[in-house]
Protein backbone atom coordinates (compact mmCIF):
# COMPACT_ATOMS: atom_id res chain seq x y z
CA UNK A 1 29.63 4.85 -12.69
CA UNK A 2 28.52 8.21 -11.16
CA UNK A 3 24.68 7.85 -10.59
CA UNK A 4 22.29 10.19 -12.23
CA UNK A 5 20.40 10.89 -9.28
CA UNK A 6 21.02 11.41 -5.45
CA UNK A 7 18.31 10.72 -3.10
CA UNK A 8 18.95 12.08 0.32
CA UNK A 9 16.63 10.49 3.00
CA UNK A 10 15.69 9.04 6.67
CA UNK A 11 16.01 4.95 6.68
CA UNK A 12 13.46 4.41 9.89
CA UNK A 13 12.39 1.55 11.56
CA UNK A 14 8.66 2.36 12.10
CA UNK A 15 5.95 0.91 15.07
CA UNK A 16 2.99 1.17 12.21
CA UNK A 17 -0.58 0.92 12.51
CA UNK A 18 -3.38 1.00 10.17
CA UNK A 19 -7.02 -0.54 9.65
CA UNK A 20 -5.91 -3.41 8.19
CA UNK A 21 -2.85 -3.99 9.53
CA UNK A 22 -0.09 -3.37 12.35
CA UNK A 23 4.01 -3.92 12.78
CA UNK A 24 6.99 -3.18 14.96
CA UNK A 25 10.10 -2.21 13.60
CA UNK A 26 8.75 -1.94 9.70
CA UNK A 27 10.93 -0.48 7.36
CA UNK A 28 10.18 2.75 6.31
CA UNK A 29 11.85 6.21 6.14
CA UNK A 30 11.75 8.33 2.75
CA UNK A 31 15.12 7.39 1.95
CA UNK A 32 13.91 3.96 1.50
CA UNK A 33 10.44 4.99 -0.64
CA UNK A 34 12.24 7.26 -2.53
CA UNK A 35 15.02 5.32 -3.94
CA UNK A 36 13.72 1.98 -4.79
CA UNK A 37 10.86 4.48 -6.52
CA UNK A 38 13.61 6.50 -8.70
CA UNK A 39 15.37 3.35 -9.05
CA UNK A 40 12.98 1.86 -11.38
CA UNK A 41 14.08 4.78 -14.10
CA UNK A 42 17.52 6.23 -13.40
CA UNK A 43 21.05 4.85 -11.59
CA UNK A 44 20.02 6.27 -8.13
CA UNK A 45 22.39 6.66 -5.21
CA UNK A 46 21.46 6.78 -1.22
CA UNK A 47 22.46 8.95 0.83
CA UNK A 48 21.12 8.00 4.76
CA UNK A 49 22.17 6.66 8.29
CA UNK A 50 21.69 3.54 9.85
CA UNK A 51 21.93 2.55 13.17
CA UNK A 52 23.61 -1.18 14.48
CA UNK A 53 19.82 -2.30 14.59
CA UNK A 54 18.97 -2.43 11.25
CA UNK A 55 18.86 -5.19 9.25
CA UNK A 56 21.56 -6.45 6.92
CA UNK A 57 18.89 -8.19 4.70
CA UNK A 58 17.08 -5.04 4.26
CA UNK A 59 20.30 -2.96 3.24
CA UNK A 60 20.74 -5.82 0.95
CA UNK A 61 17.63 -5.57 -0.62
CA UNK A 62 17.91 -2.12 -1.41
CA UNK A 63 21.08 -2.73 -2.62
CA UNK A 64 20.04 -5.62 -4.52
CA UNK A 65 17.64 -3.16 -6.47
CA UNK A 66 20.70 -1.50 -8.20
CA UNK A 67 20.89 1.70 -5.64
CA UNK A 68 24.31 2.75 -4.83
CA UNK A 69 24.85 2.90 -0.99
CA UNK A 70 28.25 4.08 -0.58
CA UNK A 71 26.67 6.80 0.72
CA UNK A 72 24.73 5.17 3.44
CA UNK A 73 26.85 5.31 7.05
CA UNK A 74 26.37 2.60 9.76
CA UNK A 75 26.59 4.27 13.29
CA UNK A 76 26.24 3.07 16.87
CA UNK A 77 23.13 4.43 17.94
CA UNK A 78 19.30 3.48 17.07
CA UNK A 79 18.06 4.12 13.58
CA UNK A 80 15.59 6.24 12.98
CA UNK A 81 12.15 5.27 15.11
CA UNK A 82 8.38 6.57 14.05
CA UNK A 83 5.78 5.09 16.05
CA UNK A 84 2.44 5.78 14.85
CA UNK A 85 -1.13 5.12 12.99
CA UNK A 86 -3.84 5.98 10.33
CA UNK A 87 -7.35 6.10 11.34
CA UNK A 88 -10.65 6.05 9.21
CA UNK A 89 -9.65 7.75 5.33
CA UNK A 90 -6.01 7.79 6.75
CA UNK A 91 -5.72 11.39 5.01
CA UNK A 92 -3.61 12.28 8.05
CA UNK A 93 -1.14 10.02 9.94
CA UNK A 94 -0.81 9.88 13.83
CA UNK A 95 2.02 10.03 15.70
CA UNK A 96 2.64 8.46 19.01
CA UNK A 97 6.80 8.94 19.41
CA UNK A 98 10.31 9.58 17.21
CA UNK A 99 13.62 8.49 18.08
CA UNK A 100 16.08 10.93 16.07
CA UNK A 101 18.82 10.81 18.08
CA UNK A 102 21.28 9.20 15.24
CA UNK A 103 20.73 12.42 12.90
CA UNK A 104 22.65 14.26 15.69
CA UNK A 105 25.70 12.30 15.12
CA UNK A 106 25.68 11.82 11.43
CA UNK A 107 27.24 14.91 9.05
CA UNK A 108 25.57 13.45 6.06
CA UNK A 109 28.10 13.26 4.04
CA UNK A 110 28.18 12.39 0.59
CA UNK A 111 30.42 10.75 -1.08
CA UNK A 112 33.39 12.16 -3.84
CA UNK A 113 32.25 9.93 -6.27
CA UNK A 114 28.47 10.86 -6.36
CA UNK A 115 28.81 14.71 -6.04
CA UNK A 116 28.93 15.32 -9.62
CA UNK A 117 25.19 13.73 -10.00
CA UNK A 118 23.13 15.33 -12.07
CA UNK A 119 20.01 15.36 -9.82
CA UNK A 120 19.31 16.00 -6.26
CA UNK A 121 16.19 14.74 -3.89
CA UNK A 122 16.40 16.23 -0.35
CA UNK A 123 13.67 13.72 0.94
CA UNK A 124 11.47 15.54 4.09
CA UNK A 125 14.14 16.42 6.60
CA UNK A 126 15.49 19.21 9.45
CA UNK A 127 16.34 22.12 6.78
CA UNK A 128 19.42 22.32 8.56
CA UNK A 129 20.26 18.84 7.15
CA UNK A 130 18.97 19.76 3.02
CA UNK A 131 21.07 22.94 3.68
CA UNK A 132 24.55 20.87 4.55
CA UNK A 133 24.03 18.78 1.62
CA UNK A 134 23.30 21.30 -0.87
CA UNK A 135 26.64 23.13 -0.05
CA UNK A 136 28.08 19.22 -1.40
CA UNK A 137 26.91 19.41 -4.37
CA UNK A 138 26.18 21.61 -7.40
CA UNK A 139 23.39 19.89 -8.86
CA UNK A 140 21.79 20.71 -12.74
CA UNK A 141 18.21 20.03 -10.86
CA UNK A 142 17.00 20.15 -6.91
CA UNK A 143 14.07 19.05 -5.64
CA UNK A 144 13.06 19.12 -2.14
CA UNK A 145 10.31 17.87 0.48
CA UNK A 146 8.90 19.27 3.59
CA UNK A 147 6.06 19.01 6.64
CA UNK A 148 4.21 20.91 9.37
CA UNK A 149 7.33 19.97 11.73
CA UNK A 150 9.99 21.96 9.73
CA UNK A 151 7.90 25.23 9.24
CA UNK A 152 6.85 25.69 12.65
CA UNK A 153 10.41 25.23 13.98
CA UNK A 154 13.13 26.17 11.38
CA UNK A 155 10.74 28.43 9.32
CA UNK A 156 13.68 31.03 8.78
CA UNK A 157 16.55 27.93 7.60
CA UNK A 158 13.65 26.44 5.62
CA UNK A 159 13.35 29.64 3.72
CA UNK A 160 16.53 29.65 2.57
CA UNK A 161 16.85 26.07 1.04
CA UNK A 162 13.44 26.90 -0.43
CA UNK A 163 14.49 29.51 -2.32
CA UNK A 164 17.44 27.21 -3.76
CA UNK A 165 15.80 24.56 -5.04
CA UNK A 166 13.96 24.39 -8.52
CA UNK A 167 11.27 22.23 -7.57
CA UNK A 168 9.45 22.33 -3.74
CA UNK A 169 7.25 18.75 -2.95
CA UNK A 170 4.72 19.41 -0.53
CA UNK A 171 0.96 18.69 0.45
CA UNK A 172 -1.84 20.67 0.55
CA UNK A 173 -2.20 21.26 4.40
CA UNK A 174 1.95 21.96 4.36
CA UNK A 175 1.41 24.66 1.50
CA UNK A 176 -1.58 26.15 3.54
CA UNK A 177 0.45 26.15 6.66
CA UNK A 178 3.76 27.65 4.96
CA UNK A 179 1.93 30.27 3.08
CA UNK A 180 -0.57 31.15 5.36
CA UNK A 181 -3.18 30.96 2.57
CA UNK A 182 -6.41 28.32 2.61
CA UNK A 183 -6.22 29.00 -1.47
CA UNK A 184 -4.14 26.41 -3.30
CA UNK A 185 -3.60 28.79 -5.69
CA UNK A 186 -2.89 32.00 -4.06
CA UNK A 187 -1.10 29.42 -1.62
CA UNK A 188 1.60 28.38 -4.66
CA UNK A 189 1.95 32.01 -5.45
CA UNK A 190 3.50 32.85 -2.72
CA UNK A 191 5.55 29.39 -2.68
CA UNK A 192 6.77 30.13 -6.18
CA UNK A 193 7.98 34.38 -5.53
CA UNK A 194 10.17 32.12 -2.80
CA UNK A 195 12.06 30.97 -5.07
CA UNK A 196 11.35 27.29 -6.51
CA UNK A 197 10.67 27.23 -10.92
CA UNK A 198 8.03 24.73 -10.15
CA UNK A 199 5.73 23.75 -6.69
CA UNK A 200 3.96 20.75 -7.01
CA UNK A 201 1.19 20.30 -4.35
CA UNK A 202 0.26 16.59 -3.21
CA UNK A 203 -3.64 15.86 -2.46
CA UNK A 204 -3.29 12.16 -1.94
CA UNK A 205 -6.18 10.63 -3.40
CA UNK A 206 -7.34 13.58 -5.08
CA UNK A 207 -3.84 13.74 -7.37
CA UNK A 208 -1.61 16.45 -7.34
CA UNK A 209 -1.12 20.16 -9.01
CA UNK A 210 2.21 21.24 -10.93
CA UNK A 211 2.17 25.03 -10.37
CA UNK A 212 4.43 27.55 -12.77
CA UNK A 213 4.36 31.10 -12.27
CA UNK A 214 1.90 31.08 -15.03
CA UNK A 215 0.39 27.88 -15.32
CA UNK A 216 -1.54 25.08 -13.12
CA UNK A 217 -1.84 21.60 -13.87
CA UNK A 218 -4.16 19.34 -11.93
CA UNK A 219 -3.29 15.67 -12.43
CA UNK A 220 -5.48 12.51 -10.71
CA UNK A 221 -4.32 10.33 -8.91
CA UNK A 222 -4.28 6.32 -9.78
CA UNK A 223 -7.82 4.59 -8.42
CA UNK A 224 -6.51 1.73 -6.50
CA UNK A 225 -8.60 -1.25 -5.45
CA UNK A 226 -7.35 -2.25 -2.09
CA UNK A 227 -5.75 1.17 0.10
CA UNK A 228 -4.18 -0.82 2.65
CA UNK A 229 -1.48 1.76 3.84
CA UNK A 230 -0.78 5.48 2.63
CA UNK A 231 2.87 5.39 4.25
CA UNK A 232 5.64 6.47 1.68
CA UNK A 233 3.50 7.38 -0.79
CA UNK A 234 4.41 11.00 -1.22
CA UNK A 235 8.15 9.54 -1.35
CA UNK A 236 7.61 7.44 -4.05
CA UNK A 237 5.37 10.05 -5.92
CA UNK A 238 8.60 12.14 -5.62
CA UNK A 239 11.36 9.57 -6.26
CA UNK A 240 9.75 8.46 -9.29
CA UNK A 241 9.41 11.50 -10.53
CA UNK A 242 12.87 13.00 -10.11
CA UNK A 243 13.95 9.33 -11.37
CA UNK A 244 12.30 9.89 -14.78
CA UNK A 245 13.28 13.55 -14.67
CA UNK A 246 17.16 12.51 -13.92
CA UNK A 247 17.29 11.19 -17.79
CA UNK A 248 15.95 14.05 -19.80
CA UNK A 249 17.94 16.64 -20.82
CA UNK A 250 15.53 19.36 -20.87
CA UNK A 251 13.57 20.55 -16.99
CA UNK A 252 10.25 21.69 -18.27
CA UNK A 253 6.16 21.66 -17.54
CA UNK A 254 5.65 19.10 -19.83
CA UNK A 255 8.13 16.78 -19.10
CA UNK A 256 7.05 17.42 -15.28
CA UNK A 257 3.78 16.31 -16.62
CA UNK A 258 5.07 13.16 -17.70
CA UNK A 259 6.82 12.68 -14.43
CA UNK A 260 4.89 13.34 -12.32
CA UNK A 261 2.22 10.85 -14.04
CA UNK A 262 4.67 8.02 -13.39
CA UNK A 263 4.91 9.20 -9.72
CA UNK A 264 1.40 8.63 -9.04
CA UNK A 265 2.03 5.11 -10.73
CA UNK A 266 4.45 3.95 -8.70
CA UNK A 267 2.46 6.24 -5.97
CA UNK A 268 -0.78 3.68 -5.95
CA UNK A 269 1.56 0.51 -6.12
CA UNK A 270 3.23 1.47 -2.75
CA UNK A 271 -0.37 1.99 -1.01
CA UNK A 272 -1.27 -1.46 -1.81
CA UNK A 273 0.95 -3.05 0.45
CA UNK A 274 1.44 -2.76 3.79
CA UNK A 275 5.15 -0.65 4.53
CA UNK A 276 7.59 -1.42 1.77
CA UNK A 277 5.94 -4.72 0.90
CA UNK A 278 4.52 -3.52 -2.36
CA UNK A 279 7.19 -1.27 -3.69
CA UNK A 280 10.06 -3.69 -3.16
CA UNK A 281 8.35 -5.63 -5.73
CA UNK A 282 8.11 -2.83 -7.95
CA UNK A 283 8.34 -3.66 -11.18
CA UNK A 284 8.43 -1.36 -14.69
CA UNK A 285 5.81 -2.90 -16.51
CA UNK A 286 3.52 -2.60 -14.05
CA UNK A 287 4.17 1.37 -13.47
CA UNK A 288 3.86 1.23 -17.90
CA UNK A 289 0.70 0.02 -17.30
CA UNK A 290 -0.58 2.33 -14.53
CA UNK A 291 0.84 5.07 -16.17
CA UNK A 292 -0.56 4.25 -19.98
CA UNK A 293 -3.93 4.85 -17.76
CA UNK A 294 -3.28 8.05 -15.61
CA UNK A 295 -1.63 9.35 -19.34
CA UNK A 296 -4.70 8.97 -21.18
CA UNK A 297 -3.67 5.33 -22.77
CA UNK A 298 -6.21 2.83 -22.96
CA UNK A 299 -8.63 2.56 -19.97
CA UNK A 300 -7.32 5.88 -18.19
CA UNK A 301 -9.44 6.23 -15.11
């Protein structure tokens, strides 16, 4: 059955550090947050690398939570490596080392069968990369994710998918950087004449704003008890909102809204654990609940 939506992302092995806890070779990688996120609401497929280290169990657990990963290559060389930490708030993560030396040996292909998906996530990645597998596809909806790293180096390649896609992820220092603007607003401006139909800006724990060129909405995030680790939690805000996107026929602000509401549900469950701990035990009527709240249900915070 051709899934709905394609997410196309790094699966890392991270060296992770935070106040309350530290790991070697944690799972992590956007590919990973993003698909067991859009998962929960639409037939997903995975589109990633592996190297020989990483774990059979772990493939099988992502497998196991109904994504297709006939698009996920094994290759012999190290998977993806982060090394790093969050200090004090943890607004900002650290970083300490990368290993990317698999992504120059993988074409990221995707496979026949899930090219005629309706929905496309390019997950945070060398533009060079979300470039090759646009030209795959022809996709009713993409959506795309960037960072600091991309629009310093590859600012003129990053252009280009930008002004492809219909829908550009990215925080609120990576919109000030890109647009050269300390405004939010006048910063989205300039994001949206690049191209995208919609820029939504992530603020952590201060929510996130769904710009049009002629609206703003500013939505809160979820108040969670216990912020143990902020890791992946832009990549599930996103997968879970292109997952509940992938099933509606119609791309519009309000049905962003809606989205992007059970993004920062699924968002605050992933913080509460340390790596993937919490989100692999994502479960639906939990988000239901968190998002009843953040929608103005019963006990919305």
């Amino acid at each position: 059955m051709t899934p709905k939506l394609i997410v196309a992302g790094v699966l890392a092995l991270d060296d992770l550090k935070t106040p309350y806890e530290s790991g070697k070779r944690v799972a992590g990688g956007a590919g990973i947050y993003s698909s067991i996120a859009s998962s929960i609401f639409s037939r997903t497929a995975l589109v990633a690398a592996i190297g020989y280290d990483f774990p059979v169990a772990l493939l099988d657990k992502i497998e196991a939570k109904g994504i297709d990963i006939q698009s996920v290559t094994k290759l012999e060389y190290p998977t993806f490596h982060w090394s790093g930490e969050y200090k004090g708030d943890m607004a900002q993560a650290i970083t300490h080392d990368t290993n990317f030396e698999i992504n120059g040996h993988y074409d990221w292909k995707i496979a026949k069968e899930h090219r005629e998906a309706k929905t496309l996530l390019l997950c945070n990645n060398d533009p060079n990369i979300q470039e090759k597998l646009l030209r795959q596809m022809d996709a009713e909806i993409v959506a795309m994710d960037t960072m600091n790293l991309w629009i310093n180096s590859e600012r003129e390649i990053l252009d280009d998918v930008v002004s492809k896609v219909d829908i550009l992820f990215i925080n609120d220092a990576e919109a000030q950087l890109y647009s050269n603007y300390e405004n939010l607003d006048e910063a989205s401006e300039k994001l949206l004449r690049m191209g995208p139909k919609y820029v939504i800006i992530k603020k952590g724990v201060k929510g996130a704003s769904l710009y049009t060129k002629d609206s703003v909405s500013h939505l809160p995030a979820f108040a969670v008890k216990e912020f143990v680790d902020p890791t992946g939690a832009g990549d599930s805000f996103a997968g879970a909102t292109m997952g509940y996107l992938a099933n509606l026929e119609i791309l519009d602000k309000e049905n962003l809204i809606v989205a992007m509401n059970y993004g920062a549900a699924v968002a605050s469950i992933t913080v509460e654990g340390f790596g993937t701990t919490r989100i692999m035990d994502l479960s639906k009527p939990e988000v239901e609940e968190r998002f009843q709240k953040l929608s103005g249900g019963p006990g919305r915070i």
